[in-house]
C-alpha atoms as a PDB file:
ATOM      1  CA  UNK A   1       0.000   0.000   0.000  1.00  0.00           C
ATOM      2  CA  UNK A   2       2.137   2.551   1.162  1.00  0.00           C
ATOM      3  CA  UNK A   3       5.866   2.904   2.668  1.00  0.00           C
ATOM      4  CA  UNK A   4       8.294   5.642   3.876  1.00  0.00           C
ATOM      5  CA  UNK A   5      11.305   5.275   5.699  1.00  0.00           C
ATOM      6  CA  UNK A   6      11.749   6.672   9.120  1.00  0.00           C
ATOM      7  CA  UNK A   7      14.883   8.979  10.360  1.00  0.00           C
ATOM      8  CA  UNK A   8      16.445   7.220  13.958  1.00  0.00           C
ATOM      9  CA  UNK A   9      14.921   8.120  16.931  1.00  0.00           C
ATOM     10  CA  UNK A  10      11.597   9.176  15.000  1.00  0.00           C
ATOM     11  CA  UNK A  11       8.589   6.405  16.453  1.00  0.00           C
ATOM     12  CA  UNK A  12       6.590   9.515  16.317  1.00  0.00           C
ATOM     13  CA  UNK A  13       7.640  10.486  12.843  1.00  0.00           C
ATOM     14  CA  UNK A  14       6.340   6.634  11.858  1.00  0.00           C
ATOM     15  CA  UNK A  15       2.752   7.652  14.436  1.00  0.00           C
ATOM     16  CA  UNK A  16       1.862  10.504  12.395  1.00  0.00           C
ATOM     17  CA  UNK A  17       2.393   8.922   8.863  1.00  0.00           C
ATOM     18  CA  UNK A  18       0.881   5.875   9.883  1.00  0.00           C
ATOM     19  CA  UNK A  19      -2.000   8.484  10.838  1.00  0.00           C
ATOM     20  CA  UNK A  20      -2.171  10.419   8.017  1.00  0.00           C
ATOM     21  CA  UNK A  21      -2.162   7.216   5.674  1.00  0.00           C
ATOM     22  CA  UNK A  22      -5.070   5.778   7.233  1.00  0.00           C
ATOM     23  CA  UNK A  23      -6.914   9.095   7.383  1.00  0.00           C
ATOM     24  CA  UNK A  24      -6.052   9.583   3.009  1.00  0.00           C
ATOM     25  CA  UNK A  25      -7.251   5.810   2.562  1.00  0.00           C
ATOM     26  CA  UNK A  26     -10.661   5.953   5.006  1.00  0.00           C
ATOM     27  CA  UNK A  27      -8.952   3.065   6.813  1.00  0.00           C
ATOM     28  CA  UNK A  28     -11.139   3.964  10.165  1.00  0.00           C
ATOM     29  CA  UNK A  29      -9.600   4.380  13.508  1.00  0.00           C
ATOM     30  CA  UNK A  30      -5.954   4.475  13.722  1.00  0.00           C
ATOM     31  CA  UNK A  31      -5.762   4.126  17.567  1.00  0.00           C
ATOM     32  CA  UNK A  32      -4.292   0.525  17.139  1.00  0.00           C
ATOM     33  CA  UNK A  33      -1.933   0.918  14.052  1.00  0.00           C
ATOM     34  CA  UNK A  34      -0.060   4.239  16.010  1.00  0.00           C
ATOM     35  CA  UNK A  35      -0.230   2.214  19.039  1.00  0.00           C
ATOM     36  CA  UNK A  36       1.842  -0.476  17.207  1.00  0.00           C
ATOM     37  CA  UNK A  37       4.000   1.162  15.028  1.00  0.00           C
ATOM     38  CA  UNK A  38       5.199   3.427  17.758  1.00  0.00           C
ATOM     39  CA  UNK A  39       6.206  -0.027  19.511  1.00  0.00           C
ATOM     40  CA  UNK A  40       7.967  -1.822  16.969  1.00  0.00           C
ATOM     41  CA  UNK A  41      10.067   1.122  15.359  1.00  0.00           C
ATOM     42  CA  UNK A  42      10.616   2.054  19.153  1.00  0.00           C
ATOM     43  CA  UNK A  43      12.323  -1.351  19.490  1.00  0.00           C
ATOM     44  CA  UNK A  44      14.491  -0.825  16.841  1.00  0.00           C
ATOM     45  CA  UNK A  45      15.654   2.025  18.160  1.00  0.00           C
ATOM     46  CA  UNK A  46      16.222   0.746  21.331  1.00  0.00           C
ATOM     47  CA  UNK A  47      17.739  -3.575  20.368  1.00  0.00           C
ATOM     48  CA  UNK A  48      19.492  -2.337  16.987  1.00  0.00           C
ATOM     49  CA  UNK A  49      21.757  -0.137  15.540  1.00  0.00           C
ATOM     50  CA  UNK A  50      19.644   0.501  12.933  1.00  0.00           C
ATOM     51  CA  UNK A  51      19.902   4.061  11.011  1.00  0.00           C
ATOM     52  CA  UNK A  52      17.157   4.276   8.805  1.00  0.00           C
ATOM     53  CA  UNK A  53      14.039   2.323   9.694  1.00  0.00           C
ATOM     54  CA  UNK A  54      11.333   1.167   6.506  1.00  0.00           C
ATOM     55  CA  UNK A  55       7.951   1.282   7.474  1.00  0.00           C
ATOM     56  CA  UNK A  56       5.214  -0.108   5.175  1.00  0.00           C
ATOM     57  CA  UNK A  57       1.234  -0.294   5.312  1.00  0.00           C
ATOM     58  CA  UNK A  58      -0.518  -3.311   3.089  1.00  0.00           C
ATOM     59  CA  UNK A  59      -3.629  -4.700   2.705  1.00  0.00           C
ATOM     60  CA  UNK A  60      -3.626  -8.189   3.132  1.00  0.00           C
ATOM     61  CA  UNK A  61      -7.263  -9.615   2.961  1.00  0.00           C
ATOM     62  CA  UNK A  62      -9.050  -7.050   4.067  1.00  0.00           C
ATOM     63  CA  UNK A  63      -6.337  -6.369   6.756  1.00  0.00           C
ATOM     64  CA  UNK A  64      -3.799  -3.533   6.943  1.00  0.00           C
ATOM     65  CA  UNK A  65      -0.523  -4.625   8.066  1.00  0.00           C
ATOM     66  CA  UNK A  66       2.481  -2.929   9.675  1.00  0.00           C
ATOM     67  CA  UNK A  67       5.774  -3.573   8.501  1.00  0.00           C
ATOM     68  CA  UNK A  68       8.769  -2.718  10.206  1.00  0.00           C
ATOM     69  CA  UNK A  69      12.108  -3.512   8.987  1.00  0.00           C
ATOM     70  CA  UNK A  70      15.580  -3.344  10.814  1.00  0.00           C
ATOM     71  CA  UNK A  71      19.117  -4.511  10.022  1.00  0.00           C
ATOM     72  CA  UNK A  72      19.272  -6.900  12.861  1.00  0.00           C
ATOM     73  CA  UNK A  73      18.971 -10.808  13.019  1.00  0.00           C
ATOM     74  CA  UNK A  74      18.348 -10.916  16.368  1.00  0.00           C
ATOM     75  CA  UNK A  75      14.646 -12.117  16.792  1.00  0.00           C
ATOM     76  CA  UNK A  76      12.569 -10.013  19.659  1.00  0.00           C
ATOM     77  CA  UNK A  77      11.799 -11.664  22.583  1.00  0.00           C
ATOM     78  CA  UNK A  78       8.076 -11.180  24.557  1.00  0.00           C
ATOM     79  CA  UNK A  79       8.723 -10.993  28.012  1.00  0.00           C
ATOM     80  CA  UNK A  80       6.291 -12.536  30.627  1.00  0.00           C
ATOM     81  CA  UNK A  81       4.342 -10.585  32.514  1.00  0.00           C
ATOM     82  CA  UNK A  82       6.354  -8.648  35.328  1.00  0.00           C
ATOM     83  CA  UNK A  83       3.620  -6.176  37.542  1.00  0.00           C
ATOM     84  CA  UNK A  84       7.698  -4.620  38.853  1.00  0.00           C
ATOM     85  CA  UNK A  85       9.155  -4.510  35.961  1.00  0.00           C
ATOM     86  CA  UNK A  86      10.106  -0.671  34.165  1.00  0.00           C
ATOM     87  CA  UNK A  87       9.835  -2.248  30.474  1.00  0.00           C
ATOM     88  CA  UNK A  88       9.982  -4.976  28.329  1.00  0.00           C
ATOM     89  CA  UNK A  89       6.043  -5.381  27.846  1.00  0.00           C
ATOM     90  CA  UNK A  90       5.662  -4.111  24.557  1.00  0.00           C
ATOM     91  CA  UNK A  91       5.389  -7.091  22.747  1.00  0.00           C
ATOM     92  CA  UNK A  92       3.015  -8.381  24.884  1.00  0.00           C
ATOM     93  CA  UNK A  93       0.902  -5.728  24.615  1.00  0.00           C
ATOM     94  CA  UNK A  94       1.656  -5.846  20.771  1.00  0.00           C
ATOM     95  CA  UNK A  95       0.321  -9.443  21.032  1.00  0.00           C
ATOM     96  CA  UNK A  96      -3.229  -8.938  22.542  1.00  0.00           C
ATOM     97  CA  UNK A  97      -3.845  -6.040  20.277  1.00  0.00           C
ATOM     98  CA  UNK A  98      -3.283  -7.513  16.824  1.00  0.00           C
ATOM     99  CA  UNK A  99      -4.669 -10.302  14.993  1.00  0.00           C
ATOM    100  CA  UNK A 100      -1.155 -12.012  14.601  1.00  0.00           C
ATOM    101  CA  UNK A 101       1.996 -10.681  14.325  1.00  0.00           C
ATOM    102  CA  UNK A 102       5.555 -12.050  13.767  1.00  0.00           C
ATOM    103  CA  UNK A 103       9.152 -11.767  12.040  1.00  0.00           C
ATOM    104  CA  UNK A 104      10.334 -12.660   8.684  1.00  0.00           C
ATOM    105  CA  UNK A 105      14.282 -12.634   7.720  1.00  0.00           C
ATOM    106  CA  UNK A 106      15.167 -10.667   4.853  1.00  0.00           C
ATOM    107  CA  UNK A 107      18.095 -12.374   2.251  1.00  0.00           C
ATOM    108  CA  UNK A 108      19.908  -9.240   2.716  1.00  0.00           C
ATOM    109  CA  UNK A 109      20.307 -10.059   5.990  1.00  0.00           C
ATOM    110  CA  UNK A 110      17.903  -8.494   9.110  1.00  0.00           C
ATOM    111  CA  UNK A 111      14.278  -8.420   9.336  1.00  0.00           C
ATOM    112  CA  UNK A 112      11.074  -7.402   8.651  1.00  0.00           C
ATOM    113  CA  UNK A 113       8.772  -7.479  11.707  1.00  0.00           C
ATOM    114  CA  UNK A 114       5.376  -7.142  11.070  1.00  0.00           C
ATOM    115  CA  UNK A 115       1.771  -6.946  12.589  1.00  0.00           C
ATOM    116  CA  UNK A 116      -2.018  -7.889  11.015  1.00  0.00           C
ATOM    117  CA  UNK A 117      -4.323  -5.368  12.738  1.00  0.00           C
ATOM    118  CA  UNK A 118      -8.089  -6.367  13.604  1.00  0.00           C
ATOM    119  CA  UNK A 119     -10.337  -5.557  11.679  1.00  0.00           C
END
């Protein structure tokens, strides 16, 4: 559907385009896709060294998905529930908000982690 590339450090960069992308395509609510590409390109920044981050919106059967890709191999890693720990739930939350979500390696070498919202 549609792709840009974000700048480091720039999950809100990613928020707003995801945003305006759904509001140009009458895609409904965005609540959920800004929810999770504000995780996942937040993770990036955080578990990679990653400069420039590709995000991409497609319609897969009726379902947008969120792509984010990174230049990493290492796979992410949902945490159990902690009620004392600081972080480390994102992908859990991630998990119970999406229809199904998961990682793909690229040949290049990294990956492409990506999310099928509901809906």
């Amino acid at each position: 559907m549609r792709s840009c590339s974000i700048p480091p450090r720039a999950p809100e960069t990613a928020r707003k385009w995801l945003a305006e992308v759904f509001r140009q395509r009458g895609l409904g609510d965005d609540y959920i896709g800004r929810t999770v590409v504000t995780e996942l390109v937040t993770n990036v920044h955080r578990h990679t060294d990653t400069k420039h981050i590709p995000v991409r919106l497609l319609l897969e059967d009726g379902h947008t998905v969120v792509e984010v890709e990174d230049r990493s191999d290492e796979l992410p890693v949902v945490h159990a529930e902690d009620d004392d720990a600081e972080s480390g739930r994102g992908l859990l939350m991630l998990s119970m908000l999406v229809q199904d979500w998961g990682v793909r390696a690229l040949a290049k070498g990294g990956k492409v982690t990506w999310a099928r919202l509901s809906g």
